[in-house]
Every structure is written in structure tokens, then in C-alpha cells.
N, C-alpha and C. Protein backbone atom coordinates (compact mmCIF):
# COMPACT_ATOMS: atom_id res chain seq x y z
N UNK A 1 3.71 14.19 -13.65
CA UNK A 1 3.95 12.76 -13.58
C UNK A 1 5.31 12.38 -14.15
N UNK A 2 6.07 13.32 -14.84
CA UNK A 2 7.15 12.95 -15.13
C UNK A 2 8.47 12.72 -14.05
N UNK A 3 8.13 13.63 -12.76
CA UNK A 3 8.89 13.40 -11.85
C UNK A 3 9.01 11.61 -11.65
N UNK A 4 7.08 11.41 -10.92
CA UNK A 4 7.50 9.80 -10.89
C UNK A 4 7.72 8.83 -11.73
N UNK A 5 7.67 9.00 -13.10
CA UNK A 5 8.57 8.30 -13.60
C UNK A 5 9.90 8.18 -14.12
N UNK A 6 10.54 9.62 -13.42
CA UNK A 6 12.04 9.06 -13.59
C UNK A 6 12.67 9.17 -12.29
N UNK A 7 11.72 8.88 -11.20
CA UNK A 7 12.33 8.78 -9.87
C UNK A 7 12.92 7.56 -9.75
N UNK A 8 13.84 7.30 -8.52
CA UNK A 8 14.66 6.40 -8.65
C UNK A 8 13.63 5.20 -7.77
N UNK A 9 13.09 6.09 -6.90
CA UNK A 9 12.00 5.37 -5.73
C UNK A 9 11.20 6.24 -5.29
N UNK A 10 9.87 5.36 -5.77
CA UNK A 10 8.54 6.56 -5.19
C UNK A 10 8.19 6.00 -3.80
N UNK A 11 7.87 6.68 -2.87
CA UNK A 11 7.41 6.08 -1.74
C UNK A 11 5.81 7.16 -1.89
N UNK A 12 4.39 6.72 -1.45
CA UNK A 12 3.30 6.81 -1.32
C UNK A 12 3.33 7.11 -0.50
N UNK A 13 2.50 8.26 0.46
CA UNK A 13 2.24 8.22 1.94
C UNK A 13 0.62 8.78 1.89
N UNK A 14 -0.28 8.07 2.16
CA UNK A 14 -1.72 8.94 2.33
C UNK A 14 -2.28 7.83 3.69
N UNK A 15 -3.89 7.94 3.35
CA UNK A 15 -4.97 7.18 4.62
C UNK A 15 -4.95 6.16 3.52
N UNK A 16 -5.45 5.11 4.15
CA UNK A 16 -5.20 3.67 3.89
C UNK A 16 -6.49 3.42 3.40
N UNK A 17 -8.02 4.40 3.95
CA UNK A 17 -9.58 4.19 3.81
C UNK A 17 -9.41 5.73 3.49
N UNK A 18 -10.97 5.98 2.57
CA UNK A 18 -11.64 6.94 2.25
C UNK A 18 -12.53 7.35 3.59
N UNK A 19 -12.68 8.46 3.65
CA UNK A 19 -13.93 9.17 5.27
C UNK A 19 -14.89 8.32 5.15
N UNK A 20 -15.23 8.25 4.10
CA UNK A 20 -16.14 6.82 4.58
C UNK A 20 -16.29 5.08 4.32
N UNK A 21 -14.90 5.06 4.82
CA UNK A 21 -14.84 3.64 4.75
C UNK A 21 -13.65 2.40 4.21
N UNK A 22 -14.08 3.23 3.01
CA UNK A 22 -13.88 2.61 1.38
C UNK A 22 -12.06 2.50 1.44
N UNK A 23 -11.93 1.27 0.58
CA UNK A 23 -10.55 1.24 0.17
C UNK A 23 -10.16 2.31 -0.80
N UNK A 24 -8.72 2.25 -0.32
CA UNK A 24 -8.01 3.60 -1.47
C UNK A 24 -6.98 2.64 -2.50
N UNK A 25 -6.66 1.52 -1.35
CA UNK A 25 -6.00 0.43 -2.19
C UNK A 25 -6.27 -0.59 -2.46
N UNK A 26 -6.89 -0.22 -4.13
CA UNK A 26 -7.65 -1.51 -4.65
C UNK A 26 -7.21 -2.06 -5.76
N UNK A 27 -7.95 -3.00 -6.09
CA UNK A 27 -7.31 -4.38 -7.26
C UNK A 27 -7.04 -3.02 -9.13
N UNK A 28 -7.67 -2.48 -8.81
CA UNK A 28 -7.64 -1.76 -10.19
C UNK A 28 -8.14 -0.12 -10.01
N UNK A 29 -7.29 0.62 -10.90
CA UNK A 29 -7.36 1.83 -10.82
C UNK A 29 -8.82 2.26 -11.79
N UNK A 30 -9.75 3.11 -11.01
CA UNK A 30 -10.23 3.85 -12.19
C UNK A 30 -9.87 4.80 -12.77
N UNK A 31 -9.11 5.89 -12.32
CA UNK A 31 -8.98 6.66 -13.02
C UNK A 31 -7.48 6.84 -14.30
N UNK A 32 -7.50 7.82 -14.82
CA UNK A 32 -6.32 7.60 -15.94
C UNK A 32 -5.15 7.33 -15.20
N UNK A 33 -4.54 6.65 -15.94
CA UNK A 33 -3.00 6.42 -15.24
C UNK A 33 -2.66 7.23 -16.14
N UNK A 34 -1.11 8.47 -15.54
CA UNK A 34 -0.35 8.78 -16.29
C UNK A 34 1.53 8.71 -15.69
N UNK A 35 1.37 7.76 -14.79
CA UNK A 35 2.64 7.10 -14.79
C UNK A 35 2.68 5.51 -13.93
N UNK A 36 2.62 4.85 -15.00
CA UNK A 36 2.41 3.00 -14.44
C UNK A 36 3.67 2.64 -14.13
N UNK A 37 3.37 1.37 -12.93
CA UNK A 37 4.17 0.89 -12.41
C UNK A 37 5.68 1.36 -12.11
N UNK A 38 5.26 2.73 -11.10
CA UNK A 38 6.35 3.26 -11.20
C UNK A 38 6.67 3.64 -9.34
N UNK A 39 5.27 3.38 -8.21
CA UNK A 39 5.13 2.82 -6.97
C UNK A 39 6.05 1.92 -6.30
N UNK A 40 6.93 2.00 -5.29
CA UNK A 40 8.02 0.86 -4.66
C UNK A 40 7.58 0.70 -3.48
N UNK A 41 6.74 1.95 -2.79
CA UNK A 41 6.02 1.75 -1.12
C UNK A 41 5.07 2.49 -1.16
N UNK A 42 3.87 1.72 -0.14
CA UNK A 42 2.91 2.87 -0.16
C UNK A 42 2.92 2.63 1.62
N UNK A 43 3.10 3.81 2.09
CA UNK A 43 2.90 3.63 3.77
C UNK A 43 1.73 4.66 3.51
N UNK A 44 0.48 4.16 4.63
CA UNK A 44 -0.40 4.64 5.43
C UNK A 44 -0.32 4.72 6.88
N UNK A 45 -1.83 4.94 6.99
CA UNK A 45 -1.81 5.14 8.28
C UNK A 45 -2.00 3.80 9.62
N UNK A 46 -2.10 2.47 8.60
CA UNK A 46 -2.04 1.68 9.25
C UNK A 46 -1.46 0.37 9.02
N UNK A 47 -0.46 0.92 7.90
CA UNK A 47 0.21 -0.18 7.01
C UNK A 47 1.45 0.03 6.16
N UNK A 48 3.04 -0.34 6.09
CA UNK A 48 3.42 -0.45 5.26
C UNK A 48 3.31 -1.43 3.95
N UNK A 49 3.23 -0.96 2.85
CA UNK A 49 2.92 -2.44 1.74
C UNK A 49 3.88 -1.96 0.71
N UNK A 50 5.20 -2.76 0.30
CA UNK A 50 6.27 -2.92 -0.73
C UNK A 50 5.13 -3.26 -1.90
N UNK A 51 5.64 -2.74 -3.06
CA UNK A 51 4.89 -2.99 -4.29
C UNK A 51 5.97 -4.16 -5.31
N UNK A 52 5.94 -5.10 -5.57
CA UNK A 52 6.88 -5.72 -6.07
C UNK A 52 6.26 -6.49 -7.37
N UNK A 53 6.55 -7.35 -8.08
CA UNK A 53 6.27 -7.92 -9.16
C UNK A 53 5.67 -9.07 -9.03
N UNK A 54 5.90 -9.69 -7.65
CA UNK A 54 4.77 -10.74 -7.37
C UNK A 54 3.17 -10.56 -7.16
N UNK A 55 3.60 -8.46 -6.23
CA UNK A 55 2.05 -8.38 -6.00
C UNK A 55 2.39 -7.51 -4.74
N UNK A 56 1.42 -6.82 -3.96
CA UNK A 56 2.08 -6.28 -2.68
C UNK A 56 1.87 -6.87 -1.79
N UNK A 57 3.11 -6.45 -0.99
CA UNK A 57 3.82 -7.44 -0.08
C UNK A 57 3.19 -6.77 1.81
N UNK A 58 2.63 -7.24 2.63
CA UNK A 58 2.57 -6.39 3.79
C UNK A 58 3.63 -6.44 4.57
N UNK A 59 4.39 -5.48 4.74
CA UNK A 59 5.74 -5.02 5.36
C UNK A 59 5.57 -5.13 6.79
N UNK A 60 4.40 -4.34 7.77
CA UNK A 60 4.42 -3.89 8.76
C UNK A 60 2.99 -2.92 9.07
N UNK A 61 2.54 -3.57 10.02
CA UNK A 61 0.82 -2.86 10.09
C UNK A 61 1.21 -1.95 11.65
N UNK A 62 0.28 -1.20 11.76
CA UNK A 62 0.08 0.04 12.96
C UNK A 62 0.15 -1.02 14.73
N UNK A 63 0.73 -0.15 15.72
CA UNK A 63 -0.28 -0.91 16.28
C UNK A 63 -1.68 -0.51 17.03
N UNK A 64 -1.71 -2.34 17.17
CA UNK A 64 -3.11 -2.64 17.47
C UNK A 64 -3.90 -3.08 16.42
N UNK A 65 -3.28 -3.05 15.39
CA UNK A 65 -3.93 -4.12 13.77
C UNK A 65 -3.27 -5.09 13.32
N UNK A 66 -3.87 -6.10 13.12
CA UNK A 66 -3.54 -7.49 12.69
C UNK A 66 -3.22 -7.87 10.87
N UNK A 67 -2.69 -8.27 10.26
CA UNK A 67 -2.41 -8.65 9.28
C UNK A 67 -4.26 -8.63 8.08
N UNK A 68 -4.77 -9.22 8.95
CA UNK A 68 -6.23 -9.93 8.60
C UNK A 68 -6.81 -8.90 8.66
N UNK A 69 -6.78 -7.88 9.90
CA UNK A 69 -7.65 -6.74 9.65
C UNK A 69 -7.10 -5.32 8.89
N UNK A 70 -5.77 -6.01 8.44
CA UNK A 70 -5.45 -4.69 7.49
C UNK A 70 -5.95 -4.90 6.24
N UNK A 71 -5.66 -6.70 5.95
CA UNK A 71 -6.82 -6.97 4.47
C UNK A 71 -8.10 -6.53 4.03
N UNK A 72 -9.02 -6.40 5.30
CA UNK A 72 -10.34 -6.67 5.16
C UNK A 72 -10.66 -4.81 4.64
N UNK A 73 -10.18 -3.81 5.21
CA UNK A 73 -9.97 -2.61 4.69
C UNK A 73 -9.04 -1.90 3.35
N UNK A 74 -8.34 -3.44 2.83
CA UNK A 74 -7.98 -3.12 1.33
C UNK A 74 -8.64 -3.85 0.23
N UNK A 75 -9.03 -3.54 -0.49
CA UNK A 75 -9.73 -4.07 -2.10
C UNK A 75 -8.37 -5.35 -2.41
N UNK A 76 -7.31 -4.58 -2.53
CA UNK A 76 -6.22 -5.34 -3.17
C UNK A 76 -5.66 -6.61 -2.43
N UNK A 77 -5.35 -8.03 -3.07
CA UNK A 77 -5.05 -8.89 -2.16
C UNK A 77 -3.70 -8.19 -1.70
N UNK A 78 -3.15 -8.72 -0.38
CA UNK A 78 -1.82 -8.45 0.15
C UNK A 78 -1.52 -9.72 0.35
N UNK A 79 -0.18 -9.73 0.15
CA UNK A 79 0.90 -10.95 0.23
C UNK A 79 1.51 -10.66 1.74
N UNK A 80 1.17 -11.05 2.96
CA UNK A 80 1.68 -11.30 4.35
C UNK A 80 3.39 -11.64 4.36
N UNK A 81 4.34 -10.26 4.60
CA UNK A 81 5.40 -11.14 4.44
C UNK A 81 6.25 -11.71 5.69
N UNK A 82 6.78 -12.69 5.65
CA UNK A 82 7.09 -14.15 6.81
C UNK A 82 7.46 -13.24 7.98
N UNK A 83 8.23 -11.95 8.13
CA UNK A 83 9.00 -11.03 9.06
C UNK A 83 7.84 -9.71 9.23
N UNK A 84 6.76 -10.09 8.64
CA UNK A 84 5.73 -9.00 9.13
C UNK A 84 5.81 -8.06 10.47
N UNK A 85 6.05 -7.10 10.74
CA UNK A 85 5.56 -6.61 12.12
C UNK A 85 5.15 -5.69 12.63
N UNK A 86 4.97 -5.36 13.43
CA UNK A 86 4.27 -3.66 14.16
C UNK A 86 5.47 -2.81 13.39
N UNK A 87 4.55 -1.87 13.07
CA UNK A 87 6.07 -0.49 12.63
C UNK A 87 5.99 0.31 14.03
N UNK A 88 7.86 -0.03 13.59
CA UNK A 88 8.88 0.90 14.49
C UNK A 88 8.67 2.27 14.69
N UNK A 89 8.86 3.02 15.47
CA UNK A 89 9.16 4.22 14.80
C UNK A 89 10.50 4.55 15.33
């Protein structure tokens, strides 16, 4: 964990849901943290989300998913941002 916390920028990349279902990105961690607030992006598989100090931000969802239905598969609120859109590739 010392890498990510003296990285300059962590970017996240995993599945967005657990095999069955479940959010991976939720309001609170259970397990130990051993490097906080140290996250700048987490891209999945059906979502970019910026991590910022207001809260996370939704960058850009998959397509064929809507803003609303990327919420309803995260625990964590997301902040919709105004330039939202399908990711590029």
C-alpha cells in the first residue's frame, strides 16, 4: 500500500458488481483501510467515476446504460456530471 500512497494518480480498474449482484462501490468500506483517500478514478465495466472532494463524480457510463441505471447497481451516491457520456474508446 505504500505504492498507492505515494502515487501521483491511482486509477482503479475492476467489475462495477460482485457475481452476484452486489455493489463493489459502496457508501463505506468494511474492510481495513491501509491507504485512505488516495483513489482519483475508478473505471469499470460499466462506468467511469472521478473521486473528488465533493463526492464521486459519474464521468461516462458503457454503452447501453443510463446514468440512473448505473446508480441503482452502486451503494455509493454518484454526482451525474453536466458533460456525462457514453465512453469513447
Amino acid at each position: 500500500m505504500d505504492l498507492a500512497v505515494g502515487a501521483r494518480r491511482l486509477i482503479i480498474v475492476m467489475n462495477h458488481t460482485t457475481k452476484e449482484g452486489e455493489p463493489r462501490i459502496v457508501k463505506k468500506c468494511t474492510y481495513p483501510l491501509t491507504a485512505v483517500e488516495c483513489v482519483d478514478l475508478v473505471v469499470t465495466d460499466i462506468a467511469v467515476i472521478e473521486v473528488t472532494k465533493k463526492g464521486l463524480v459519474l464521468k461516462e457510463v458503457a454503452p447501453g446504460w443510463t446514468p440512473e441505471e448505473v446508480q441503482k447497481v452502486t451503494e455509493a451516491k454518484l454526482i451525474v456530471a453536466p458533460d456525462c457520456h457514453e465512453i469513447e474508446l
